[in-house]
Protein backbone atom coordinates (compact mmCIF):
# COMPACT_ATOMS: atom_id res chain seq x y z
CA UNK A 1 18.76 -26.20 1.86
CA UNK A 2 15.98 -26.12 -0.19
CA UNK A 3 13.95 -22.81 0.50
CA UNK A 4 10.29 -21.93 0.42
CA UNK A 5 9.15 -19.92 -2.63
CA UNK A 6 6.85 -16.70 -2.20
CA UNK A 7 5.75 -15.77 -5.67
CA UNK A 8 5.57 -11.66 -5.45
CA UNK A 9 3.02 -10.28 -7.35
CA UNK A 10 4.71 -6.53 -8.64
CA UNK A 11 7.93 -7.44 -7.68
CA UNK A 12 9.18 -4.50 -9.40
CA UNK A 13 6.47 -1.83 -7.46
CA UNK A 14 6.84 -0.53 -4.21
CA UNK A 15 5.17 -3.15 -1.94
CA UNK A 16 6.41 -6.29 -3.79
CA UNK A 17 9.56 -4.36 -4.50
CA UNK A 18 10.04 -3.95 -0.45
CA UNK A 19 9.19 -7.36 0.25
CA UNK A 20 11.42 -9.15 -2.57
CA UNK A 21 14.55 -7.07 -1.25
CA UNK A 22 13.54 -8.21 2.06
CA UNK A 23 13.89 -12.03 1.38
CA UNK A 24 16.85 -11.16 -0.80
CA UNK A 25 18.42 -9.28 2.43
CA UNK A 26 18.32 -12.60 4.78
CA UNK A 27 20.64 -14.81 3.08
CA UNK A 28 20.17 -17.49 6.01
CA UNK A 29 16.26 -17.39 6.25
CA UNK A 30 13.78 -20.05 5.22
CA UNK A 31 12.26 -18.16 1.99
CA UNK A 32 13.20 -17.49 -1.66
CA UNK A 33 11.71 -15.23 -3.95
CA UNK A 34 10.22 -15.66 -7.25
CA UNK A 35 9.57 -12.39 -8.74
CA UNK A 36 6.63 -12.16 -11.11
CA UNK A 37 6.48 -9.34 -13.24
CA UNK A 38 4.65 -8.28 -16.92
CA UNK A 39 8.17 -7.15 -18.09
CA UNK A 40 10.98 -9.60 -16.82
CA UNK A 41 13.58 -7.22 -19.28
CA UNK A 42 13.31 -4.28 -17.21
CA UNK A 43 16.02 -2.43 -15.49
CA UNK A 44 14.46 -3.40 -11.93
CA UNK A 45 13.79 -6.91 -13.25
CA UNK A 46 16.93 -7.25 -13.62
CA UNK A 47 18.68 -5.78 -10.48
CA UNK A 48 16.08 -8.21 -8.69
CA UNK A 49 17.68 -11.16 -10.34
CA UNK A 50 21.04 -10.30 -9.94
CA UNK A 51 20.20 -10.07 -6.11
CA UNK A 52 18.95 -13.58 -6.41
CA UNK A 53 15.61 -13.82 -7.33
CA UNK A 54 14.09 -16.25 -10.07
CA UNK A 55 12.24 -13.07 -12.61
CA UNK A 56 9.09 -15.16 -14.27
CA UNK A 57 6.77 -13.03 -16.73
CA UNK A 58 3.13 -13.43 -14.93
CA UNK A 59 -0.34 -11.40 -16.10
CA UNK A 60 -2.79 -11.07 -13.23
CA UNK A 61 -5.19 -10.78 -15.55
CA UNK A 62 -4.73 -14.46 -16.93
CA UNK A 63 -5.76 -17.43 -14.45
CA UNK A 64 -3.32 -19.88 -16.59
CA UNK A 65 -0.58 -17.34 -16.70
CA UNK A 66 -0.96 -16.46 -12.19
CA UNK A 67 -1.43 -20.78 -11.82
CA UNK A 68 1.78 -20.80 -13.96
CA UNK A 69 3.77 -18.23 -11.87
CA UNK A 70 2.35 -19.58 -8.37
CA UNK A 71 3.40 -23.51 -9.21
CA UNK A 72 5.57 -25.20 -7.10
CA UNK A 73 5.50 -22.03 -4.35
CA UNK A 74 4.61 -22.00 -0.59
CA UNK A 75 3.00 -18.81 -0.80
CA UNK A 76 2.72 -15.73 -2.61
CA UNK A 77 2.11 -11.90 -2.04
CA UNK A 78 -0.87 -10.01 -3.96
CA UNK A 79 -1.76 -7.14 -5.13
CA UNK A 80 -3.92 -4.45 -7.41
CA UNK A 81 -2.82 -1.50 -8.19
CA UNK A 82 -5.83 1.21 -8.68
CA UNK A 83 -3.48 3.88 -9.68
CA UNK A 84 -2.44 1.81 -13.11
CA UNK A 85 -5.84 2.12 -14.75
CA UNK A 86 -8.66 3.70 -12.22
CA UNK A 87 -10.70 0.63 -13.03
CA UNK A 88 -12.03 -0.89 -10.10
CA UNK A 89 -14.29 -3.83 -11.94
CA UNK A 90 -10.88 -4.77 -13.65
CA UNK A 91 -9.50 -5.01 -10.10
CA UNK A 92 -11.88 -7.45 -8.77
CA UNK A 93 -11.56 -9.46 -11.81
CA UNK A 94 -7.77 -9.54 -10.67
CA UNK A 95 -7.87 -10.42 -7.64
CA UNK A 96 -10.57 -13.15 -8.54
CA UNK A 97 -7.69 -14.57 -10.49
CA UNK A 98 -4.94 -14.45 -8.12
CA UNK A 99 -7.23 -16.19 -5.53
CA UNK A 100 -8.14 -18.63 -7.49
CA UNK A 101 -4.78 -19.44 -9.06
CA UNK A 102 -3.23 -19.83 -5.69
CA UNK A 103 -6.30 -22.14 -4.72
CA UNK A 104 -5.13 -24.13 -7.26
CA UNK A 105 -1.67 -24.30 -6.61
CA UNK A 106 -2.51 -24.82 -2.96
CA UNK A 107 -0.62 -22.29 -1.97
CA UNK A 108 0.32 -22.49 1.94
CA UNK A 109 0.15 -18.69 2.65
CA UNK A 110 -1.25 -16.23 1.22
CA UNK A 111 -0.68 -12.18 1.93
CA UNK A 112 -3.56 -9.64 0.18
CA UNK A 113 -2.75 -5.95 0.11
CA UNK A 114 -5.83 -4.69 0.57
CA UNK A 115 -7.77 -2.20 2.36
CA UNK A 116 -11.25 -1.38 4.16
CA UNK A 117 -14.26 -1.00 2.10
CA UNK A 118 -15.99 2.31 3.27
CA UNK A 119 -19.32 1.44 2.12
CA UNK A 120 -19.80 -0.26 5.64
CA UNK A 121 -19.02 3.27 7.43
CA UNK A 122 -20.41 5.34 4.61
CA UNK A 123 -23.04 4.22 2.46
CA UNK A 124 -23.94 4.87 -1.26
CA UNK A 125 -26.99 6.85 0.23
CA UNK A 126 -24.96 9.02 2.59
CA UNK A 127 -25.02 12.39 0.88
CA UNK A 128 -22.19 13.63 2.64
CA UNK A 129 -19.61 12.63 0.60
CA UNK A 130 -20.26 11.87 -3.24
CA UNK A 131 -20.70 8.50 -4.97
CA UNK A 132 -17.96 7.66 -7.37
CA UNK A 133 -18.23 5.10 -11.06
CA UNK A 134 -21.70 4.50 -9.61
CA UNK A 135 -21.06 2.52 -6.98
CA UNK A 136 -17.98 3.55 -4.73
CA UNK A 137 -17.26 5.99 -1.88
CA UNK A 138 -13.20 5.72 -2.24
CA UNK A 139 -12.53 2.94 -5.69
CA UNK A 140 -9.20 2.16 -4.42
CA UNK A 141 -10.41 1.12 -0.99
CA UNK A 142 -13.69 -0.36 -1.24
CA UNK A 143 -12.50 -2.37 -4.38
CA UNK A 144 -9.83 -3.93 -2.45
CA UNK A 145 -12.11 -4.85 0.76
CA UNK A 146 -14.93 -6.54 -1.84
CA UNK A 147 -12.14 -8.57 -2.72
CA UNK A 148 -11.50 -10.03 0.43
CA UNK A 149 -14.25 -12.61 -0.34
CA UNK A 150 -12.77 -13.98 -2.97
CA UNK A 151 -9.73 -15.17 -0.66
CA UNK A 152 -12.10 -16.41 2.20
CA UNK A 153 -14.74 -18.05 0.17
CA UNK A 154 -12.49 -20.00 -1.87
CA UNK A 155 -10.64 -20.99 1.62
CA UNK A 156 -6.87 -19.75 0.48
CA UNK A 157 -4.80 -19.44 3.76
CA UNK A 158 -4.80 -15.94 3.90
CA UNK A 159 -3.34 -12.93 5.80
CA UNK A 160 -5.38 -9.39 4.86
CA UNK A 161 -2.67 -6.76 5.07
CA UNK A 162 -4.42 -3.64 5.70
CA UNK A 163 -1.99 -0.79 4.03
CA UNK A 164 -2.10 2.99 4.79
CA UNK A 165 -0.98 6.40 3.06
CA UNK A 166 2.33 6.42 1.85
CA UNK A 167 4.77 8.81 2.93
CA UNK A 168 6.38 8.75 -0.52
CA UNK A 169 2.88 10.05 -1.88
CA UNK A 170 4.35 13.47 -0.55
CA UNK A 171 6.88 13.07 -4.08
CA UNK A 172 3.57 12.26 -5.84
CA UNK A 173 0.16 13.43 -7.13
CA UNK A 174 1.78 17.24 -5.87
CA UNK A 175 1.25 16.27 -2.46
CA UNK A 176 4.39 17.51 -1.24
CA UNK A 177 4.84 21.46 0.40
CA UNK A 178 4.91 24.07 -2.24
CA UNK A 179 5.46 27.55 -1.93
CA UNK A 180 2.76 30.09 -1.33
CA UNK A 181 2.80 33.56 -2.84
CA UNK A 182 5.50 34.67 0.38
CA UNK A 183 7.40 32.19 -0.26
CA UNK A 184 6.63 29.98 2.64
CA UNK A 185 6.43 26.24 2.14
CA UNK A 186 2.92 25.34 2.70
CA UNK A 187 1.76 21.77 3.27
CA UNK A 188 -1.92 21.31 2.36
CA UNK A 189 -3.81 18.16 3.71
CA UNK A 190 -7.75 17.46 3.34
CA UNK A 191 -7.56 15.87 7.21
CA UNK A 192 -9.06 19.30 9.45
CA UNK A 193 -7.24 18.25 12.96
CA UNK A 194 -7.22 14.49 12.69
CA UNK A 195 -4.61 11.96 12.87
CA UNK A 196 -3.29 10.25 9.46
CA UNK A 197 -1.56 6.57 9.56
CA UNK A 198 1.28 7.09 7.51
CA UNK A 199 4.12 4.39 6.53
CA UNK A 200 6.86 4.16 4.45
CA UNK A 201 6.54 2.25 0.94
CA UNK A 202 9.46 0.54 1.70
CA UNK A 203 8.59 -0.77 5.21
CA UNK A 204 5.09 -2.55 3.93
CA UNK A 205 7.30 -4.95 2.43
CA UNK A 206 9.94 -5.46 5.36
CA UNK A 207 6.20 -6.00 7.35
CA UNK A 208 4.76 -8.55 5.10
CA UNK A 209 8.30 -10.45 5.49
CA UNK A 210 8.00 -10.48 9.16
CA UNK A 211 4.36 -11.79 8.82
CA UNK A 212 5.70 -14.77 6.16
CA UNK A 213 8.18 -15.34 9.15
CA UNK A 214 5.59 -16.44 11.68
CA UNK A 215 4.58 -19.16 9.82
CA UNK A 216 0.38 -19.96 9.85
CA UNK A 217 0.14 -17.35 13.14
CA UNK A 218 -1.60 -14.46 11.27
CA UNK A 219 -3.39 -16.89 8.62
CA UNK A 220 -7.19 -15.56 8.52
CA UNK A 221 -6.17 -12.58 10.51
CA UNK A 222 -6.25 -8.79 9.50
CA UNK A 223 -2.84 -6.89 10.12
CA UNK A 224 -2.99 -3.07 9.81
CA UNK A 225 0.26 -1.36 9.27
CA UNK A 226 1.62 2.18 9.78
CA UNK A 227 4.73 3.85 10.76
CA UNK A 228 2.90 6.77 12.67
CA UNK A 229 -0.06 8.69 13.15
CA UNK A 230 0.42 12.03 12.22
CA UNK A 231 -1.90 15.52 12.62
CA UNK A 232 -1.36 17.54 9.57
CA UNK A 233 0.20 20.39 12.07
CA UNK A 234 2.36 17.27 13.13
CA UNK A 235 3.76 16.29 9.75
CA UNK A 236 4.16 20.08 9.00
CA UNK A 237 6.66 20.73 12.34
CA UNK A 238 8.94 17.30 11.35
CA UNK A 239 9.06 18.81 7.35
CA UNK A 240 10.02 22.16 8.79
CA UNK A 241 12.90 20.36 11.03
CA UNK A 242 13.68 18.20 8.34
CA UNK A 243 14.12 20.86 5.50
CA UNK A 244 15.32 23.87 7.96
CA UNK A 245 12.90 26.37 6.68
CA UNK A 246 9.54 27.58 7.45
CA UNK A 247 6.74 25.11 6.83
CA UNK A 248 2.51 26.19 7.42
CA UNK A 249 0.25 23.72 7.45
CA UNK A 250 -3.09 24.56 5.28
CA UNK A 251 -6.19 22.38 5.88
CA UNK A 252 -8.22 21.76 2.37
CA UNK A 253 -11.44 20.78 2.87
CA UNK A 254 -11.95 18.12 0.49
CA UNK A 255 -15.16 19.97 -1.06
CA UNK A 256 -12.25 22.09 -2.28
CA UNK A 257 -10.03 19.05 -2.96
CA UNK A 258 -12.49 17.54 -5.51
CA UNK A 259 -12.43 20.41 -8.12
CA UNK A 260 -8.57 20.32 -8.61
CA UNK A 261 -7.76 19.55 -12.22
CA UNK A 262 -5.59 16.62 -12.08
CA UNK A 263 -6.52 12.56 -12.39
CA UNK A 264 -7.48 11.02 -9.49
CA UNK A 265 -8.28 14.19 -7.74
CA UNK A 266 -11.74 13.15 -6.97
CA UNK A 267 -10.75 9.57 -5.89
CA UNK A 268 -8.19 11.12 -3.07
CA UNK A 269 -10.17 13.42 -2.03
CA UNK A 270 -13.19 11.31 -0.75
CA UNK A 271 -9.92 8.82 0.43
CA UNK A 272 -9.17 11.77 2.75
CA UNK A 273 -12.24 12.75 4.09
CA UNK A 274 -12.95 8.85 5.09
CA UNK A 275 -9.94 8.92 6.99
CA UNK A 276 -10.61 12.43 8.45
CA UNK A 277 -14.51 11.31 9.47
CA UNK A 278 -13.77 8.26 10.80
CA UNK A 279 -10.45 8.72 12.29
CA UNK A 280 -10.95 6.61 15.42
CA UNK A 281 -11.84 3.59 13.15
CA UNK A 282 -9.78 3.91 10.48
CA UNK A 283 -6.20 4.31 12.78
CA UNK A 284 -7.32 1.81 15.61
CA UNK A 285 -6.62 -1.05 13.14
CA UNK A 286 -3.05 0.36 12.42
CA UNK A 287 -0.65 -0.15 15.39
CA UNK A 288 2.64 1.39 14.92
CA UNK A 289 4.03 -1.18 18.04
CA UNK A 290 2.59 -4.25 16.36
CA UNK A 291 4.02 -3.01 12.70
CA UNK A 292 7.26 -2.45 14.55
CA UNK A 293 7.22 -6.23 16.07
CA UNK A 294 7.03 -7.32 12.63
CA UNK A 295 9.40 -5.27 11.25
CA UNK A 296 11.88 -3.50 14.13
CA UNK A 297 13.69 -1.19 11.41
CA UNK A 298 10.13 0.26 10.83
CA UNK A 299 11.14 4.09 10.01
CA UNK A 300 8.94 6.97 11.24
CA UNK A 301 8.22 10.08 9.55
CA UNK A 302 11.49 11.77 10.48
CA UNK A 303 13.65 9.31 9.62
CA UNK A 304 12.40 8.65 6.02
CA UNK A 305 12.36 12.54 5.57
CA UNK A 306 16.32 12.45 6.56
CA UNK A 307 16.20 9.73 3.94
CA UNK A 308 14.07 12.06 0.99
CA UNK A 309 15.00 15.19 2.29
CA UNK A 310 16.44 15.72 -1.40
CA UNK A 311 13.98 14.39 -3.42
CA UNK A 312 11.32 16.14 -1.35
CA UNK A 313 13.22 19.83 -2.16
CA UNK A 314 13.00 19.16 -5.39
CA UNK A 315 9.54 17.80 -5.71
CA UNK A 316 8.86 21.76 -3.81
């Protein structure tokens, strides 16, 4: 039969990555995957099209090149990715052009990775946590949430996927446990007492399939996704199951946080303390039940650390 094709924007990352091995996984459903990419000759490019996906070379930062790639499809699956440059402007040019494109193409479903901007809960004025590139709070969020207009305002059928932290950040950006001066693993998280949404890479992707699979039912909706939420004390008790050996958890204030030496240190830490001030907020529009409905092999904590255990010693 002739399938609908979602155009995945990084198709070789982790979201698009998930969500293209989804398709690829359900031989009998009603979707096919074109994978766009910058370098089709990659290794994961590749493996992707061996699996059965169509590979097509597409720039996000060229409207002819995205109205190219999106051609033909049903619907498609965007994204920015902060961590690639730290250039927020550059983002919302992006996303302009992915919106735009797939007005054009009249695509029939759009997903948007994006996330809250935190300049409605915190604004520029608020001293209590410092502006970043002159105009931010936390880039990688509020960058995102500005961009929802150009989806809406340009009327693209559109489902706002509201991602969290990713559990695989712990193999990342020295987030992981390391050991303290007596050896002890210690697990240090700028979140006091307070709950943190946490998902699996992996699982956004297997989510965003389920949401493709109910047809125009979350169009113009927001859908917030997470796998748990987790205390730091929380996530410190399932590492020290997980890895059979003492784990402590140490709070960082994210005063602290800020003057570590390492890129991006500044960006996370004010992405922390957001999350740890406005907790309530910030988890009540991430239901584990209603990611699980879309996704019922949604993993929690536990089960991707039996998954990373090794990978998560040696990151230690």
């Amino acid at each position: 039969m002739n399938k609908k094709i979602i155009a995945v924007v990084g198709a070789t990352g982790d979201q698009g990555g998930g969500l293209a091995r989804a398709i690829l996984a359900d031989p009998s459903g009603e979707f096919a995957v074109r994978a766009l990419t910058r370098k089709s000759n990659s290794e994961l490019a590749h493996k992707l099209a061996k699996l059965g996906a169509e590979v097509v070379t597409a720039d996000v930062n060229d409207l002819g090149s995205m109205r190219a790639a999106f051609a033909g499809a049903y619907g498609a699956f965007c994204l920015t990715n902060f961590w690639e440059n730290s250039a927020p402007e550059k983002e919302l040019a992006q996303a302009r052009t992915m919106a735009q494109a797939a007005k054009d193409a009249g695509l029939q479903h759009v997903i948007w990775s994006t996330l809250e901007d935190t300049r409605r809960l915190m604004p520029l004025e608020d001293e209590r946590m410092p502006t970043l590139k002159g105009k931010y709070k936390v880039p990688q969020f509020d960058v995102k949430g500005e961009s929802d207009r150009h989806f809406t305002e340009l009327g693209v059928p559109t489902t706002f996927l509201l991602t969290t932290f990713s559990w695989d950040n712990l193999l990342r950006f020295g987030m992981g446990s390391k050991k303290g001066p007596d050896g002890k693993l210690v697990f240090v998280l700028p979140m006091a007492d307070k709950k943190l949404a946490g998902i699996a890479s992996e699982d956004i992707g297997d989510c965003a399939y389920g949401i493709f699979k109910r047809g125009r039912e979350l169009i113009g909706k927001t859908v917030g996704l997470a796998g748990e939420h987790l205390t730091g004390e929380q996530i410190a008790a399932t590492l020290r199951q997980a890895l059979g050996q003492e784990v402590i958890y140490g709070y960082m204030p994210p005063e602290v946080y800020r003057t570590f030496n390492f890129p991006g240190a500044k960006d996370l830490a004010n992405m922390f303390q957001f999350m740890r001030d406005f907790e309530k907020e910030y988890c009540a529009v991430r239901d584990p039940a209603f990611a699980r409905e879309l996704n019922p092999g949604l993993q929690t904590f536990s089960e991707w650390l039996a998954r990373n255990k090794a990978r998560l010693l040696g990151a230690a």
